[in-house]
C-alpha atoms as a PDB file:
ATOM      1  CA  UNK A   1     105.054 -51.980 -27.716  1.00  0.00           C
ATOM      2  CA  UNK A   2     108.491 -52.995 -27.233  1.00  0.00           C
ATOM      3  CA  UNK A   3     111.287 -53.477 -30.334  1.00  0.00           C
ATOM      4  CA  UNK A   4     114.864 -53.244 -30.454  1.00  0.00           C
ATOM      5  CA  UNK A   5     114.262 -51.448 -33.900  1.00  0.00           C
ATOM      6  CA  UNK A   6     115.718 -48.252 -33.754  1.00  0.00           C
ATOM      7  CA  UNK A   7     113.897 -45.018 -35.209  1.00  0.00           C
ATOM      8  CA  UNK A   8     114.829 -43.695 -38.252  1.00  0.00           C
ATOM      9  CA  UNK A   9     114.299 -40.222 -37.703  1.00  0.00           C
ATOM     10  CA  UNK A  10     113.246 -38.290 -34.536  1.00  0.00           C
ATOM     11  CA  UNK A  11     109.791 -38.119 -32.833  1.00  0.00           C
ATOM     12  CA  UNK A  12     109.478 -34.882 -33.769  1.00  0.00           C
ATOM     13  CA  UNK A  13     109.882 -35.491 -37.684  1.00  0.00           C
ATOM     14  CA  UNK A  14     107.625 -38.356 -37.062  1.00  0.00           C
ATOM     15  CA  UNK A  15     104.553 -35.891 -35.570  1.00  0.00           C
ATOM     16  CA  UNK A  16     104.968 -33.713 -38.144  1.00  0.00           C
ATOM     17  CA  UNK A  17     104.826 -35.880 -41.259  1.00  0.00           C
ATOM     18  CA  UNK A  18     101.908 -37.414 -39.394  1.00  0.00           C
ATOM     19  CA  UNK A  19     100.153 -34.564 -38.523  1.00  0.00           C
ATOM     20  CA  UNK A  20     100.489 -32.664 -41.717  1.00  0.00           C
ATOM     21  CA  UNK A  21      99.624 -35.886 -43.568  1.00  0.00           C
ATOM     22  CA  UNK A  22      96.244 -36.014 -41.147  1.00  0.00           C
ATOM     23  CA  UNK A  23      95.570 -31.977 -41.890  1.00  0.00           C
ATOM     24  CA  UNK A  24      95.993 -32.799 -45.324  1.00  0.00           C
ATOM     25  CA  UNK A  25      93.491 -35.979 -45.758  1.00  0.00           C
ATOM     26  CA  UNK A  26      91.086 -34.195 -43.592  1.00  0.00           C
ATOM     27  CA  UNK A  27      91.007 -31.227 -45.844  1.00  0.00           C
ATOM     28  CA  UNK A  28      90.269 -33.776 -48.546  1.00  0.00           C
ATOM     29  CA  UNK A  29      87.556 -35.354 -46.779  1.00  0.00           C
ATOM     30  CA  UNK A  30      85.590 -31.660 -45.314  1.00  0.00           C
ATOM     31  CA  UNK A  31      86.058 -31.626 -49.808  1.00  0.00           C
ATOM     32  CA  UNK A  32      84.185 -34.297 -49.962  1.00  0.00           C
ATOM     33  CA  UNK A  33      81.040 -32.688 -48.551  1.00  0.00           C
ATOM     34  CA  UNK A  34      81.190 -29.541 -51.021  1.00  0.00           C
ATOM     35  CA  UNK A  35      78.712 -28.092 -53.222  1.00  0.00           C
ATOM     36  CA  UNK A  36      81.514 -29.111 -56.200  1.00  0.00           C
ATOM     37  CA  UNK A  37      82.008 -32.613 -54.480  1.00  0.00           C
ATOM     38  CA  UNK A  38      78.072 -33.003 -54.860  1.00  0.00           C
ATOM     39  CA  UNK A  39      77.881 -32.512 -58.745  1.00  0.00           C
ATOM     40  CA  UNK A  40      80.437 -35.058 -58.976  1.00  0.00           C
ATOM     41  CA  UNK A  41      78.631 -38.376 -60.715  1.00  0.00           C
ATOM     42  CA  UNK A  42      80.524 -40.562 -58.367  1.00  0.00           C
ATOM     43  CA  UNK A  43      78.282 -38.791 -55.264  1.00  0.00           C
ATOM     44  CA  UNK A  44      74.931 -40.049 -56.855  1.00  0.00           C
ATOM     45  CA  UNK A  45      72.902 -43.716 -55.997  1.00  0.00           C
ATOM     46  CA  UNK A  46      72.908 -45.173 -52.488  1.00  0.00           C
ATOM     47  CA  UNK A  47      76.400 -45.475 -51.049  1.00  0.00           C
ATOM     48  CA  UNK A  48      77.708 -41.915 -51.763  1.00  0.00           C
ATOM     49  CA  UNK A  49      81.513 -41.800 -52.698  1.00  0.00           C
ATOM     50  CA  UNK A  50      81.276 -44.871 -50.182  1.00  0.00           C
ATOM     51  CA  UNK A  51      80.176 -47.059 -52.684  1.00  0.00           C
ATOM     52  CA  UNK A  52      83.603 -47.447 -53.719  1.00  0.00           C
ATOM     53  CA  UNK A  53      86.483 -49.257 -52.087  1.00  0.00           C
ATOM     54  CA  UNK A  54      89.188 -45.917 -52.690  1.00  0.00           C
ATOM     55  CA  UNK A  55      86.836 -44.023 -50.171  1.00  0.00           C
ATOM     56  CA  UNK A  56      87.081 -46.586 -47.640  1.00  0.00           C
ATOM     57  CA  UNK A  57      90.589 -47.114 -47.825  1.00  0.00           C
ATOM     58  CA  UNK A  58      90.878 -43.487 -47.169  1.00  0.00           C
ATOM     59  CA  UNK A  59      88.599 -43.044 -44.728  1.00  0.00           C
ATOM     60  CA  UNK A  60      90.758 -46.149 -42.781  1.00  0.00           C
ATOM     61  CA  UNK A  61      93.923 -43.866 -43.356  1.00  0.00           C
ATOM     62  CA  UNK A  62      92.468 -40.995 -42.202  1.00  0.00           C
ATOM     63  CA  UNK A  63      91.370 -42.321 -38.760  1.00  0.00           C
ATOM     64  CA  UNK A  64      95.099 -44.079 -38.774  1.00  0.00           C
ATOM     65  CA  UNK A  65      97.001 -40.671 -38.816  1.00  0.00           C
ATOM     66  CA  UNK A  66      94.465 -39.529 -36.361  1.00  0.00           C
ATOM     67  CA  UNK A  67      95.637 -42.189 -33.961  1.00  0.00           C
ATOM     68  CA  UNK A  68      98.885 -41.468 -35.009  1.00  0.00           C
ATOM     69  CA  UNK A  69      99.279 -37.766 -34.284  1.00  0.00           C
ATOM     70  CA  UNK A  70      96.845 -38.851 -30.999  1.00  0.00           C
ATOM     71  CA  UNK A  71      99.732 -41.214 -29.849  1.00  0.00           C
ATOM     72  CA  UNK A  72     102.236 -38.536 -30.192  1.00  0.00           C
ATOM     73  CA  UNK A  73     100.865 -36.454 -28.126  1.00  0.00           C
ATOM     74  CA  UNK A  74     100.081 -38.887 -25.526  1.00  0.00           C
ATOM     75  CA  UNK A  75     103.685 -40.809 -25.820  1.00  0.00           C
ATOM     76  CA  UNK A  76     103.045 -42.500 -22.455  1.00  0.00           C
ATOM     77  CA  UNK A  77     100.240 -44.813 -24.001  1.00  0.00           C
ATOM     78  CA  UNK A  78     101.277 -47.789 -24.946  1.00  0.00           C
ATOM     79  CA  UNK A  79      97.533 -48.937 -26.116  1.00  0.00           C
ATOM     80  CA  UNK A  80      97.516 -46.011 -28.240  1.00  0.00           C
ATOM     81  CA  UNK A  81     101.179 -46.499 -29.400  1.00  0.00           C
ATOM     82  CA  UNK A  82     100.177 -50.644 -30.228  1.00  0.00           C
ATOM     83  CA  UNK A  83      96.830 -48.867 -31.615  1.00  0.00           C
ATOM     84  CA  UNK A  84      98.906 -46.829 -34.542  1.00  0.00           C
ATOM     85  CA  UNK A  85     101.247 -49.320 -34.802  1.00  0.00           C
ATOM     86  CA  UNK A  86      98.309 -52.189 -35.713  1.00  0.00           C
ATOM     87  CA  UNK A  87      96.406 -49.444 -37.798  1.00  0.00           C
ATOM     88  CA  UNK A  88      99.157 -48.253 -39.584  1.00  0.00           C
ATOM     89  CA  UNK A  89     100.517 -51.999 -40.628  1.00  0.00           C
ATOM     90  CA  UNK A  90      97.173 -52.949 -41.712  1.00  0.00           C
ATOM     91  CA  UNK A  91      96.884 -49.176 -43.799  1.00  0.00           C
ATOM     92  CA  UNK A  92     100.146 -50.407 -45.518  1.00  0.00           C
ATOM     93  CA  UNK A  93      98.169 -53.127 -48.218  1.00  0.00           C
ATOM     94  CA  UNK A  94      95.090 -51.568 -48.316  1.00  0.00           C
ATOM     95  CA  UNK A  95      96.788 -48.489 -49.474  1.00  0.00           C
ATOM     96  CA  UNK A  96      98.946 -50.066 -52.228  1.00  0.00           C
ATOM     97  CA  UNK A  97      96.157 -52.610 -53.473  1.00  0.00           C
ATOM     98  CA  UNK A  98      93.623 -49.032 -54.322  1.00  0.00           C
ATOM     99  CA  UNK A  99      96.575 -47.607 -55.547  1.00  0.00           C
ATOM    100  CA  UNK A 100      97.468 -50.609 -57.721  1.00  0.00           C
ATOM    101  CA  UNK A 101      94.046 -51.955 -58.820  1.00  0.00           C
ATOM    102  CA  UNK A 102      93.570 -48.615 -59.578  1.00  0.00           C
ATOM    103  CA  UNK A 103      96.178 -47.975 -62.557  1.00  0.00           C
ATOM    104  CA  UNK A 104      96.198 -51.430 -63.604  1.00  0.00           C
ATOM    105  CA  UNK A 105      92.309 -51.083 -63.911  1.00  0.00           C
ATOM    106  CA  UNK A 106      93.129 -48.035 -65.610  1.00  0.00           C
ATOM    107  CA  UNK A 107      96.052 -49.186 -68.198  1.00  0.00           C
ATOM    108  CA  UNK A 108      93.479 -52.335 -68.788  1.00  0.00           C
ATOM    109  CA  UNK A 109      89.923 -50.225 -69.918  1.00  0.00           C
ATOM    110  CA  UNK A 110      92.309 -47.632 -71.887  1.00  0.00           C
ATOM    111  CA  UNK A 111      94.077 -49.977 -73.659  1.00  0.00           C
ATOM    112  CA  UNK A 112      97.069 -48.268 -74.247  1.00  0.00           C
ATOM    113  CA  UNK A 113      98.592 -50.290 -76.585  1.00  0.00           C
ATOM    114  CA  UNK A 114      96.168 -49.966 -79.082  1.00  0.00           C
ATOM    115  CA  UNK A 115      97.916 -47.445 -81.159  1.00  0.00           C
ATOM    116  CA  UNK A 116     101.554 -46.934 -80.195  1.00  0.00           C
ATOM    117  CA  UNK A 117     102.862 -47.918 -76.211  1.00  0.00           C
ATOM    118  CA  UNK A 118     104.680 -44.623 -75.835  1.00  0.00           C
ATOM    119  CA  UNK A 119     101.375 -42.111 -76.905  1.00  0.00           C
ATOM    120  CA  UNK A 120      98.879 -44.978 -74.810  1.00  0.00           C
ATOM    121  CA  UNK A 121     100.884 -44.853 -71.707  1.00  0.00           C
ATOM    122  CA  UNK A 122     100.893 -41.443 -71.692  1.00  0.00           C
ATOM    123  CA  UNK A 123      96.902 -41.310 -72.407  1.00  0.00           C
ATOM    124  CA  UNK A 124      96.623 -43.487 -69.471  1.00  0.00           C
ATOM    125  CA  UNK A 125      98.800 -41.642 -66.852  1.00  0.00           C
ATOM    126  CA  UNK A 126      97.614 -38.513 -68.203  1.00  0.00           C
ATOM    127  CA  UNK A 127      93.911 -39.892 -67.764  1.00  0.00           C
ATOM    128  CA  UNK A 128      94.431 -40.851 -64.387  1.00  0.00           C
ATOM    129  CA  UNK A 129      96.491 -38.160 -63.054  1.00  0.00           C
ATOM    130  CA  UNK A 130      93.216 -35.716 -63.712  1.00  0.00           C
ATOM    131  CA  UNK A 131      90.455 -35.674 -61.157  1.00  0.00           C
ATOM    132  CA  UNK A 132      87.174 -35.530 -62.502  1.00  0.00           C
ATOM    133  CA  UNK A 133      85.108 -32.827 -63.762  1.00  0.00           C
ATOM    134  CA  UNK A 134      84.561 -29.736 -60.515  1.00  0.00           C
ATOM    135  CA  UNK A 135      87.399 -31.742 -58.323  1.00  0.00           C
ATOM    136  CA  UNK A 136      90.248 -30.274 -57.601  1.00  0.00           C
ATOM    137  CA  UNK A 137      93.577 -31.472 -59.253  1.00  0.00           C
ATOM    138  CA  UNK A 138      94.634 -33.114 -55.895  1.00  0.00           C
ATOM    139  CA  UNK A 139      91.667 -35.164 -54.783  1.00  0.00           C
ATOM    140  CA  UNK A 140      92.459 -37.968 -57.228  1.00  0.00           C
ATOM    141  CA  UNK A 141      96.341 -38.119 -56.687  1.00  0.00           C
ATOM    142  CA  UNK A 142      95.296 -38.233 -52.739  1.00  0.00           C
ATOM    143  CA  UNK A 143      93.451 -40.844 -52.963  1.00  0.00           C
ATOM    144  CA  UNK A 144      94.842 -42.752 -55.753  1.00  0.00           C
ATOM    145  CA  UNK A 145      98.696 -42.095 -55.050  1.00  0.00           C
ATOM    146  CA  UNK A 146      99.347 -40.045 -52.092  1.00  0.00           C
ATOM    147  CA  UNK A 147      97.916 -42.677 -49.611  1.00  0.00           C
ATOM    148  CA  UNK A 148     100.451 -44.835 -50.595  1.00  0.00           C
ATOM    149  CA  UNK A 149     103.048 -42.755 -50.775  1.00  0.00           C
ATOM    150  CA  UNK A 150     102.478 -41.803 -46.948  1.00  0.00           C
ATOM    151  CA  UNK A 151     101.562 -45.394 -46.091  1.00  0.00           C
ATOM    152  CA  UNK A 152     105.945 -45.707 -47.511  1.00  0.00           C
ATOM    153  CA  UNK A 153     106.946 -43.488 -45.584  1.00  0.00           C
ATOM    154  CA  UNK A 154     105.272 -44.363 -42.422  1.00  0.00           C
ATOM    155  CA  UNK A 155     106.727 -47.739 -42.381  1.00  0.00           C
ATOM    156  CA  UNK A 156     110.353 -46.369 -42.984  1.00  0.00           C
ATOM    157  CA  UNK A 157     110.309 -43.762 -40.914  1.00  0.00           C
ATOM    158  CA  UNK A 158     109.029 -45.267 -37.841  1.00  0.00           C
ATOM    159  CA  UNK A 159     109.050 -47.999 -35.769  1.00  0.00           C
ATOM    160  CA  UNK A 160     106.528 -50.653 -36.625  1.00  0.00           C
ATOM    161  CA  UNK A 161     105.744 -54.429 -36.522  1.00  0.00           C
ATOM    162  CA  UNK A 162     103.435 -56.534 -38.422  1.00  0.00           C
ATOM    163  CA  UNK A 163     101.406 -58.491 -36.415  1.00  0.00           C
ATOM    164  CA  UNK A 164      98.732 -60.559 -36.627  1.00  0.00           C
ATOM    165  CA  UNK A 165      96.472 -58.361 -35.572  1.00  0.00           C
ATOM    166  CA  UNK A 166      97.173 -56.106 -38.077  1.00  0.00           C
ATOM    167  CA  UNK A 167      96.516 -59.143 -40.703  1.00  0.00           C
ATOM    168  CA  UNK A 168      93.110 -59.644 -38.914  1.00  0.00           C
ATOM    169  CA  UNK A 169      92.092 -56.350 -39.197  1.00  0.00           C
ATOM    170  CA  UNK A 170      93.365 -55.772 -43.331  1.00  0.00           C
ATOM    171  CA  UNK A 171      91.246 -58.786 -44.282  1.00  0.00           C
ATOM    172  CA  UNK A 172      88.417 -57.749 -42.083  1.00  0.00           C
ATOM    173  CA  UNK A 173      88.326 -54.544 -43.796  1.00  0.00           C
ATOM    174  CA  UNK A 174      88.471 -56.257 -46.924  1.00  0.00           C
ATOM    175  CA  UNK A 175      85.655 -58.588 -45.882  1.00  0.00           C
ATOM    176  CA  UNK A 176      82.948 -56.300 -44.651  1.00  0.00           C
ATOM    177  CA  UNK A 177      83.711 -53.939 -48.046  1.00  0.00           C
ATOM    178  CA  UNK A 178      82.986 -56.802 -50.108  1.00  0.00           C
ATOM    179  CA  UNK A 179      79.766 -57.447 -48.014  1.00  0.00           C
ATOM    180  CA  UNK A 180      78.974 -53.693 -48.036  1.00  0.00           C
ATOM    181  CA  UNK A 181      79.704 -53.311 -51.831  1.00  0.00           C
ATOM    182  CA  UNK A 182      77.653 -56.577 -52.754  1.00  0.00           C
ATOM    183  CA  UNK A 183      74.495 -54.835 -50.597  1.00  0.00           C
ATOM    184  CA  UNK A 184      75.516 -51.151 -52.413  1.00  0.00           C
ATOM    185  CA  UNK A 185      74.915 -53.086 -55.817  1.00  0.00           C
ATOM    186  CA  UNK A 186      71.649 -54.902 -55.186  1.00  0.00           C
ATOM    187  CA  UNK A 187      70.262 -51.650 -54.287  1.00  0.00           C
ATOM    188  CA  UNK A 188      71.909 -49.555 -57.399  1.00  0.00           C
ATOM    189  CA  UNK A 189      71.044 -52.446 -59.833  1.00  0.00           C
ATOM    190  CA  UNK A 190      75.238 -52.031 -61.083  1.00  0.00           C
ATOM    191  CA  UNK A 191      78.575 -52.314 -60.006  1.00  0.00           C
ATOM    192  CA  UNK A 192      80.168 -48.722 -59.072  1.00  0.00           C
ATOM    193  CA  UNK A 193      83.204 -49.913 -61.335  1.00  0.00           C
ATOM    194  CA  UNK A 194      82.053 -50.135 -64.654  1.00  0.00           C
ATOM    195  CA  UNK A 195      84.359 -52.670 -65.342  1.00  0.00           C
ATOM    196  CA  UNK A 196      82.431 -55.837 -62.594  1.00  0.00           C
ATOM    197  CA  UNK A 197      79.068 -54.868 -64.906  1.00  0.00           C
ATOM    198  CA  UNK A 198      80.744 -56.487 -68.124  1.00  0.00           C
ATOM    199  CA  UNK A 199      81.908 -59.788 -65.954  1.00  0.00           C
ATOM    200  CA  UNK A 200      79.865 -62.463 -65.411  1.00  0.00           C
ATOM    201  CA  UNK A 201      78.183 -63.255 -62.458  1.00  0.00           C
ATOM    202  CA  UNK A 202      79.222 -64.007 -59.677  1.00  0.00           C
ATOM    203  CA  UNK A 203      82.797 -65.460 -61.121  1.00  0.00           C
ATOM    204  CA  UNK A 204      84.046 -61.745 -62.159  1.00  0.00           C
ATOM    205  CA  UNK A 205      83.200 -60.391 -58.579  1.00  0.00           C
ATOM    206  CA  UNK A 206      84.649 -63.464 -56.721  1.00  0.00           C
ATOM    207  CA  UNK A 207      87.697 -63.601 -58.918  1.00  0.00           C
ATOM    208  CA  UNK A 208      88.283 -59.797 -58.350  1.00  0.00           C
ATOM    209  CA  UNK A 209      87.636 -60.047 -55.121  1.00  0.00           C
ATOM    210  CA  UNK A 210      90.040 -63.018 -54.187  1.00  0.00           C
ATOM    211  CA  UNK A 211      92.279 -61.147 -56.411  1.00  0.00           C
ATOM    212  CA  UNK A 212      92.092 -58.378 -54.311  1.00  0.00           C
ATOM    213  CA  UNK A 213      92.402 -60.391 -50.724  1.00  0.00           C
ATOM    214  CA  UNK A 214      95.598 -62.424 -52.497  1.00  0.00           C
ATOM    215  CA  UNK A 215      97.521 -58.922 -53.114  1.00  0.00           C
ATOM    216  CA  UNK A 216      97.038 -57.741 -49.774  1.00  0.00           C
ATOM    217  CA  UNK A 217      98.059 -60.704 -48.521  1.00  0.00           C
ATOM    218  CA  UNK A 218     101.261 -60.070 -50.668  1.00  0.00           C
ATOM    219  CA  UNK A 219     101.538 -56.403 -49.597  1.00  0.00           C
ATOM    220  CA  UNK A 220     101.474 -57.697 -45.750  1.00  0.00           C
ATOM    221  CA  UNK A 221     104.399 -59.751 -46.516  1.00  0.00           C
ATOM    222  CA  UNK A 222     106.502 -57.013 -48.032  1.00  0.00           C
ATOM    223  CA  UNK A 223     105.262 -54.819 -45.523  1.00  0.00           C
ATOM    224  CA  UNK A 224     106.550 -57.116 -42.722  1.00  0.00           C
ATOM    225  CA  UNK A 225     109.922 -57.644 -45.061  1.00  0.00           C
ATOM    226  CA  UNK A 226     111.097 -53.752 -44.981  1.00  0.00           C
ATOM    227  CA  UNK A 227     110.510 -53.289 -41.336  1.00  0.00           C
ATOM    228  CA  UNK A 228     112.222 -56.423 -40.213  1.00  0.00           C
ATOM    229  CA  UNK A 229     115.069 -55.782 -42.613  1.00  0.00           C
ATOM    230  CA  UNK A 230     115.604 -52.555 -41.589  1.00  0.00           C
ATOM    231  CA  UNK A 231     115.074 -54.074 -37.918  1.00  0.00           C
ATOM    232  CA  UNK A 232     118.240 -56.251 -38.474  1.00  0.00           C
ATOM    233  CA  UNK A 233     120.242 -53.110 -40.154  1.00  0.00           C
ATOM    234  CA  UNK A 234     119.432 -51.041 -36.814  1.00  0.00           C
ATOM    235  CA  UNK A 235     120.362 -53.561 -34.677  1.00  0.00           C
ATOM    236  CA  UNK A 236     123.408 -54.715 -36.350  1.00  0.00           C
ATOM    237  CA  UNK A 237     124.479 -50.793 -36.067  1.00  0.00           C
END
């Protein structure tokens, strides 16, 4: 892949934020296949923890820093360099729309304005900061806040380019979940999210769901915003 965007920071800083960021998620994922992971009630019904859309994001940015740390060590590739670069772009939305439907789903079924917004807030971070019963403290802010934080700092630190192809492959993601999760449901007789089992049907899953399509959409656009901005700042250097 050729740019005249300069890097940020070195290769080397590069390989190891992305290989300590892969180490890291992978360690989360062996997790998931733990005695404690197993008594969680998330891990019940068909679908496993890949009922819900969270666990496929992460499972996407998983293999993505796996093809990232891959490319680094193979720097002469350019399929595997276009490969990270593609993966990575389209990681970018689907990271911030978990992390976002997740708190705003969050702030909404708390209510935290129902007695005072200071004390609800904090019931609602607090709430969703904790990782469920037998989890480990970090499994829900990896999934829930640490993928986007890394998806950040992957697209500031190094050299990337939204392409189409990286749009193609965000909303085909999003697309075959949506198919996935619709079969998951008939099978379960509910919605994994409690919250699609008190909408009507189908409006409340199509709305979500074009909801969900519409902010990625949004999060391409910013994506593609910072790296061409900081594009023109490199250049004009």
């Amino acid at each position: 892949m050729t740019s005249d965007r300069l890097s940020v920071v070195s290769p080397r800083v590069q390989f190891l934020f992305h290989f300590s960021s892969f180490a890291f998620f992978a360690y989360v994922f062996y997790w998931h296949f733990t005695p404690e992971a197993e008594k969680l009630p998330q891990a019940g019904d068909f679908g496993w923890f890949y009922k819900f859309l969270t666990f496929w994001g992460f499972n996407f940015q998983l293999v993505t820093l796996f093809v990232c740390v891959l490319g680094h060590l193979n720097s002469k590739s350019e399929g595997l360099k276009r490969l990270a670069n593609d993966l990575s772009c389209s990681a970018f939305p689907l990271a911030n729309v978990i992390t976002l439907m997740y708190w705003l789903i969050l702030v909404i079924t708390m209510k935290p304005v129902d007695v005072e917004v200071d004390g609800g807030v904090h019931r609602t971070v607090t709430h969703g900061l904790r990782s469920p019963v037998a989890a480990p403290w970090y499994i829900n802010l990896t999934v829930h806040l640490f993928n986007t934080i890394i998806a950040w700092v992957d697209i500031t630190i190094c050299e990337r380019s939204f392409r189409p192809r990286a749009s193609a492959i965000c909303y085909a993601f999003g697309i075959t979940y949506v198919c996935w999760s619709q079969y998951a449901s008939s099978v379960n007789k509910m919605y994994p999210y409690p919250f699609l089992n008190d909408m009507p049907e189908p409006q409340g899953y199509i709305l979500v769901s074009l909801v969900s399509l519409l902010a990625m959409y949004s999060f391409l656009r910013i994506g593609a915003g910072v790296t061409n901005r900081s594009a023109t700042k490199s250049k004009a250097s």
